[in-house]
Protein backbone atom coordinates (compact mmCIF):
# COMPACT_ATOMS: atom_id res chain seq x y z
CA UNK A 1 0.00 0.00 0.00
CA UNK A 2 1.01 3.72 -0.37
CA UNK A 3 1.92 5.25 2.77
CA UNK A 4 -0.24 8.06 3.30
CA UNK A 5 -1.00 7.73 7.37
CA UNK A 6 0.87 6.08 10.05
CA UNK A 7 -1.82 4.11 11.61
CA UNK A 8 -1.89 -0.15 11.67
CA UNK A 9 1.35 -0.40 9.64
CA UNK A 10 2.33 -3.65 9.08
CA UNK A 11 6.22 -4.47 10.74
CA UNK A 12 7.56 -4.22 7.07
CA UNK A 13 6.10 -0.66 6.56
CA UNK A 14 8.23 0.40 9.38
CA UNK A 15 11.26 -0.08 6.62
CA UNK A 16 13.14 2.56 4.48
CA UNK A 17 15.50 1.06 2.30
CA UNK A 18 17.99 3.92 1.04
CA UNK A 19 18.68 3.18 -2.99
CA UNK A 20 22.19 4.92 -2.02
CA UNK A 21 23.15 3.71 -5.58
CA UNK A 22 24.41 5.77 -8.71
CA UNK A 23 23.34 3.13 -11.47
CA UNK A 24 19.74 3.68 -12.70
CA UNK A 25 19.22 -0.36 -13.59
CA UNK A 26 20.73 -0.73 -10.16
CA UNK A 27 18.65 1.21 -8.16
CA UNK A 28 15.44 -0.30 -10.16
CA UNK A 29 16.48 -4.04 -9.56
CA UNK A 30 16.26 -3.17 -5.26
CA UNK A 31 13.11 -1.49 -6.09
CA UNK A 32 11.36 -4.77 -8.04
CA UNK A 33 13.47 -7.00 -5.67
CA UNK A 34 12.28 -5.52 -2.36
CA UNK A 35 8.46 -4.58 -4.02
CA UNK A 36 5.92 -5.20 -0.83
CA UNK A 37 9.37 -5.72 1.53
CA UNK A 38 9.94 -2.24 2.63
CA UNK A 39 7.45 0.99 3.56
CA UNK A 40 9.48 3.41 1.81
CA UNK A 41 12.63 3.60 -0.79
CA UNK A 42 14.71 6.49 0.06
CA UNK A 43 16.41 8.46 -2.98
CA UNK A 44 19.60 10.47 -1.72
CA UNK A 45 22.21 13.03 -2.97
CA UNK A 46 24.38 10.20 -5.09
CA UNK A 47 21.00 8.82 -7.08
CA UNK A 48 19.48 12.21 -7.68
CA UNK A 49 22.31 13.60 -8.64
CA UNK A 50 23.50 11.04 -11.40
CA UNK A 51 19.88 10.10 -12.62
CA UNK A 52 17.62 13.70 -12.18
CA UNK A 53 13.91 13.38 -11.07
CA UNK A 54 13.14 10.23 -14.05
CA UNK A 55 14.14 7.94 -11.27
CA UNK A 56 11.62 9.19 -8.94
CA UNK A 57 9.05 8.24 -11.84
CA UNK A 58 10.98 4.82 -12.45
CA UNK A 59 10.42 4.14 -8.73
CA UNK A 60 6.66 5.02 -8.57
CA UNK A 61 6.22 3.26 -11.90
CA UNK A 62 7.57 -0.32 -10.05
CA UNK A 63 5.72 0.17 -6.54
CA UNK A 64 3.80 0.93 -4.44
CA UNK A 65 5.56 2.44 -1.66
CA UNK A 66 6.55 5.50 -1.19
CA UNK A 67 9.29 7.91 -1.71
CA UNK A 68 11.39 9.43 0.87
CA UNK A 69 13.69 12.13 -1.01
CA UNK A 70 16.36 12.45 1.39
CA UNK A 71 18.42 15.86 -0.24
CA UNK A 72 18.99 17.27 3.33
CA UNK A 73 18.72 20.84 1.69
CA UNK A 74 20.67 23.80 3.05
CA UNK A 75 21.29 26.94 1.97
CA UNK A 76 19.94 30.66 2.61
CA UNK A 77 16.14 30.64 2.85
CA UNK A 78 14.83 31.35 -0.17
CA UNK A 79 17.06 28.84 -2.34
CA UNK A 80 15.59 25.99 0.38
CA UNK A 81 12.36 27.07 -0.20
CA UNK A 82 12.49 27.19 -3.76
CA UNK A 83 14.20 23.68 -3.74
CA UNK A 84 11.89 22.16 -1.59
CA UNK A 85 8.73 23.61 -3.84
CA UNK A 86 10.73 21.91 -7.14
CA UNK A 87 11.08 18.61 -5.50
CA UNK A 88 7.23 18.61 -4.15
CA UNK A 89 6.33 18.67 -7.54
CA UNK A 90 7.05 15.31 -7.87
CA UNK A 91 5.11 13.59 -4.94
CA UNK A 92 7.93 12.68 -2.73
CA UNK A 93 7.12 11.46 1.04
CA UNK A 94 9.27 13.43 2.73
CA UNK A 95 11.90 15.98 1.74
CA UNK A 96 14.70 16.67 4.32
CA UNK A 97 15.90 20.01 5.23
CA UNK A 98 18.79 20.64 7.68
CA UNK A 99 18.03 22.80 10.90
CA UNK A 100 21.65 24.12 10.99
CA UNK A 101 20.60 27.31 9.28
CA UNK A 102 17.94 27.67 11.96
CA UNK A 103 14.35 28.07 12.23
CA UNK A 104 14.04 31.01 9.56
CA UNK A 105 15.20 28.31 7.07
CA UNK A 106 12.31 25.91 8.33
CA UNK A 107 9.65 28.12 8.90
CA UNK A 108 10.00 29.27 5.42
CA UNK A 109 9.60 26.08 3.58
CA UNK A 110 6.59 25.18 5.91
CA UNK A 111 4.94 28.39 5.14
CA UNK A 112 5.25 27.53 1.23
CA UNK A 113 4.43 23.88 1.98
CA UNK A 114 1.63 22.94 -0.54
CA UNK A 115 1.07 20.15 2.03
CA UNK A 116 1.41 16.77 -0.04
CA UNK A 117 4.79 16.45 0.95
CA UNK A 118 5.98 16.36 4.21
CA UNK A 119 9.00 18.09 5.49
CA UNK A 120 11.71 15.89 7.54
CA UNK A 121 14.03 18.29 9.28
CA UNK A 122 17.63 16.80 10.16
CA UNK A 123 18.56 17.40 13.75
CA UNK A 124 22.00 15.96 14.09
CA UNK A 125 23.31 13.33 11.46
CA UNK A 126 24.06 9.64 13.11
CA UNK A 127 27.71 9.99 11.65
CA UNK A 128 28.32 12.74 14.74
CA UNK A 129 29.55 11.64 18.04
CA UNK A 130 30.80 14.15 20.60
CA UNK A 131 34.45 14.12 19.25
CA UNK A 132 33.10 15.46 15.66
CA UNK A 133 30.93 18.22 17.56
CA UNK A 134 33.94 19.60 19.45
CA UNK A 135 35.86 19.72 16.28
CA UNK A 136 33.35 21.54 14.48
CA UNK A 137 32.92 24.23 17.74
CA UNK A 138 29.73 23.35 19.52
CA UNK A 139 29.16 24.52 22.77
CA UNK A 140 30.42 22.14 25.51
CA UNK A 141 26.99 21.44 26.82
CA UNK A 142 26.14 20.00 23.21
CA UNK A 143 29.72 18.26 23.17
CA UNK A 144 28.56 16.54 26.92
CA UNK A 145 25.45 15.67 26.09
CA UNK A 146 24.44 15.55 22.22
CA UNK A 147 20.52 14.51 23.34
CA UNK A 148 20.31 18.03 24.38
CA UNK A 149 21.37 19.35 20.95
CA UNK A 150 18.91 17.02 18.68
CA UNK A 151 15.88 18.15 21.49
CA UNK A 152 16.87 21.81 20.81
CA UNK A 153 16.51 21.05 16.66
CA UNK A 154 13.37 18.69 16.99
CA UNK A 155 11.73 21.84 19.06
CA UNK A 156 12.55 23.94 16.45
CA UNK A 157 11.19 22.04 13.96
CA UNK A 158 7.85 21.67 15.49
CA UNK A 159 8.07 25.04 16.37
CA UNK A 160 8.32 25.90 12.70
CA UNK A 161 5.42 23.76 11.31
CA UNK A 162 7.47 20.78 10.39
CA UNK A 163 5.78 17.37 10.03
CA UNK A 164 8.90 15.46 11.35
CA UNK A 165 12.55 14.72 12.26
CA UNK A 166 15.24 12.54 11.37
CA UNK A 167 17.35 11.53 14.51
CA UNK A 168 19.05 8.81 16.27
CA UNK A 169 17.50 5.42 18.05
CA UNK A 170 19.56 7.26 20.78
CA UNK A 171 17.42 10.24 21.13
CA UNK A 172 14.08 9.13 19.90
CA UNK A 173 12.53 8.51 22.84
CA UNK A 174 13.45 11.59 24.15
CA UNK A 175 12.45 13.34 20.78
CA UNK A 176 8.79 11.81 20.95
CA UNK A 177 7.91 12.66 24.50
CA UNK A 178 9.36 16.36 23.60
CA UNK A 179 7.77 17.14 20.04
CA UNK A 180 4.66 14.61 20.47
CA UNK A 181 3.82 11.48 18.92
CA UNK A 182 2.57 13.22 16.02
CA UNK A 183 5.70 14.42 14.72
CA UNK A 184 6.87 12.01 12.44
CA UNK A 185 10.60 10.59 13.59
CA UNK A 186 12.81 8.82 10.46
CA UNK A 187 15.98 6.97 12.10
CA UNK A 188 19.13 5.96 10.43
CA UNK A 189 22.18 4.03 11.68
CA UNK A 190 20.67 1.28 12.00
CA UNK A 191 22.17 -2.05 12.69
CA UNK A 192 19.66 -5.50 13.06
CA UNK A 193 21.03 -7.20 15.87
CA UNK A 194 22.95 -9.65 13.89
CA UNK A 195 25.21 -7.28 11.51
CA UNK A 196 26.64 -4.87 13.90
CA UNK A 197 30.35 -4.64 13.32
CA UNK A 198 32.75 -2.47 15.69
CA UNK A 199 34.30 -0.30 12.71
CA UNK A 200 31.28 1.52 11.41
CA UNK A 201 30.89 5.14 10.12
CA UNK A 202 27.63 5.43 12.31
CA UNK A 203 28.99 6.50 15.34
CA UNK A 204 25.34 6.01 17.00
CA UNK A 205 23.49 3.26 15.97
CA UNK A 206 20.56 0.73 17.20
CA UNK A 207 18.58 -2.20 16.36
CA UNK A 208 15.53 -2.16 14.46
CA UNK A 209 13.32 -3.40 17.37
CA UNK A 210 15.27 -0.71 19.66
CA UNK A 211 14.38 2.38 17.62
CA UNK A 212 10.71 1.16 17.30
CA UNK A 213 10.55 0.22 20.86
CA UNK A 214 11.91 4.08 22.05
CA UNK A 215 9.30 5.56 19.13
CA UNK A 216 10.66 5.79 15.68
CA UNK A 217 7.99 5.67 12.89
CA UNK A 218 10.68 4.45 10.31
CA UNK A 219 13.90 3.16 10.28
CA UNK A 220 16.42 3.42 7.72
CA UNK A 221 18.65 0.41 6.59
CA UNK A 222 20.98 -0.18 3.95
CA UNK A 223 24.10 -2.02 3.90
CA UNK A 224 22.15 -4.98 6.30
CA UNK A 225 19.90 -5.75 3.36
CA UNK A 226 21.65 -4.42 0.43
CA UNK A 227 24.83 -6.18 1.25
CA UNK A 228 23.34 -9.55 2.05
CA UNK A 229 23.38 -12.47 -0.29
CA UNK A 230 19.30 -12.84 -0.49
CA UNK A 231 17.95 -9.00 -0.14
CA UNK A 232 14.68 -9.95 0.09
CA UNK A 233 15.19 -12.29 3.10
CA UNK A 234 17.20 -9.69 4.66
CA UNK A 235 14.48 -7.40 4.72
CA UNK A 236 12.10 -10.00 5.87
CA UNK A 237 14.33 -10.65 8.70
CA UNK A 238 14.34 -7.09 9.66
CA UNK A 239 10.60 -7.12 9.57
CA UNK A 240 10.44 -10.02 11.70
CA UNK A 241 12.73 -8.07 14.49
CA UNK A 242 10.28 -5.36 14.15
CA UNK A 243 7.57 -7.24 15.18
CA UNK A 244 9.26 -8.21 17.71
CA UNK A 245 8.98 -4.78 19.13
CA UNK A 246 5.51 -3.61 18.28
């Protein structure tokens, strides 16, 4: 089914497999492969780039789920808004828009929002760990504690008239009881309990059952079921852990 609601999903539907590919046969043979195995197919950066907005046609042409275009957009205001306006016009989900710029940036593209697509706004990417944040000159209360910088972000996007967040399993729990459990929250880095490796560029990562369990609405997983000799198992694996959680 197309995802329009969040209510009585099924454990697969929980799934967003990330077509983090640059090869348009490529991406299209996940899509047909994992048909009726994931919620959403997420189109980033790499795939947009190389193939243009066909693919997003290509994708809806093959299934039924839905598309989560994951650009993380951020620039000054008015390009974002204008960015986010050209990539509603093809149907998209969710569209991602960073909160770095602040909630000028977010407000903005809400205000223009023609409401069929629903804005995702990144709080702090899963590739961070407190290390990375010094580096880059947070304050030390954000370097202690990052939970208290992605609750700062997910209030601002709420605050701004966004319809979600993309954070950690880490911080979801804390994210829902802040924001409400109708703000939608997207998590990546994550690991199913049986592929987590120590050297991994998510720096803060969970299960699939943990994220559920602490209140995401969709997970995000690539490598687990992309990398894995029968995809389509893999994903019905993931499911299965899911359910475990629900």
């Amino acid at each position: 089914m197309n995802l329009k609601g969040y209510i009585m999903k099924k454990p697969k539907d929980y799934i967003i497999f990330p077509l983090d590919l640059p090869a348009y046969d490529q991406a299209l043979s996940y899509v047909e492969t994992l048909d009726d195995h994931v919620g959403l197919f997420k189109v980033g950066l790499e795939l947009f780039i190389a193939q243009g907005p066909d693919i997003l046609n290509a994708i809806r042409d093959r299934t039924e789920a839905g598309i989560f275009l994951d650009l993380k957009l951020h620039d000054i205001p008015a390009t974002v808004q204008r960015a986010f306006m050209a990539a509603s016009l093809h149907r998209p989900e969710f569209v991602t828009v960073h909160c770095d710029e602040g909630d000028e940036i977010l407000r903005g593209v809400a205000e223009e929002n023609p409401g069929s697509t629903k804005i995702l706004a990144i709080t702090v990417l899963t590739s961070l760990n407190q290390e990375k944040l010094k580096r880059l000159g947070y304050a030390q209360e954000y370097v202690d504690d990052v939970s208290e910088l992605v609750l700062l972000k997910a209030r601002m996007a709420k605050e701004a008239g966004c319809q979600g967040v993309v954070c950690s399993g880490l911080e979801v729990a804390a994210v829902k009881r802040e924001i409400g459990p109708e703000m939608v929250a997207v998590t990546p880095g994550i690991r199913p309990a049986w592929t987590v490796v120590d050297k991994d560029d998510q720096k803060r990562i969970v299960t699939p059952a943990g994220a559920v369990r602490n209140g995401s609405d969709y997970v995000v997983i690539g490598r687990p079921i992309r990398d894995a000799k029968d995809p389509k198992e893999a994903a019905k694996r993931v499911a299965e852990e899911i359910a475990s959680a629900l």
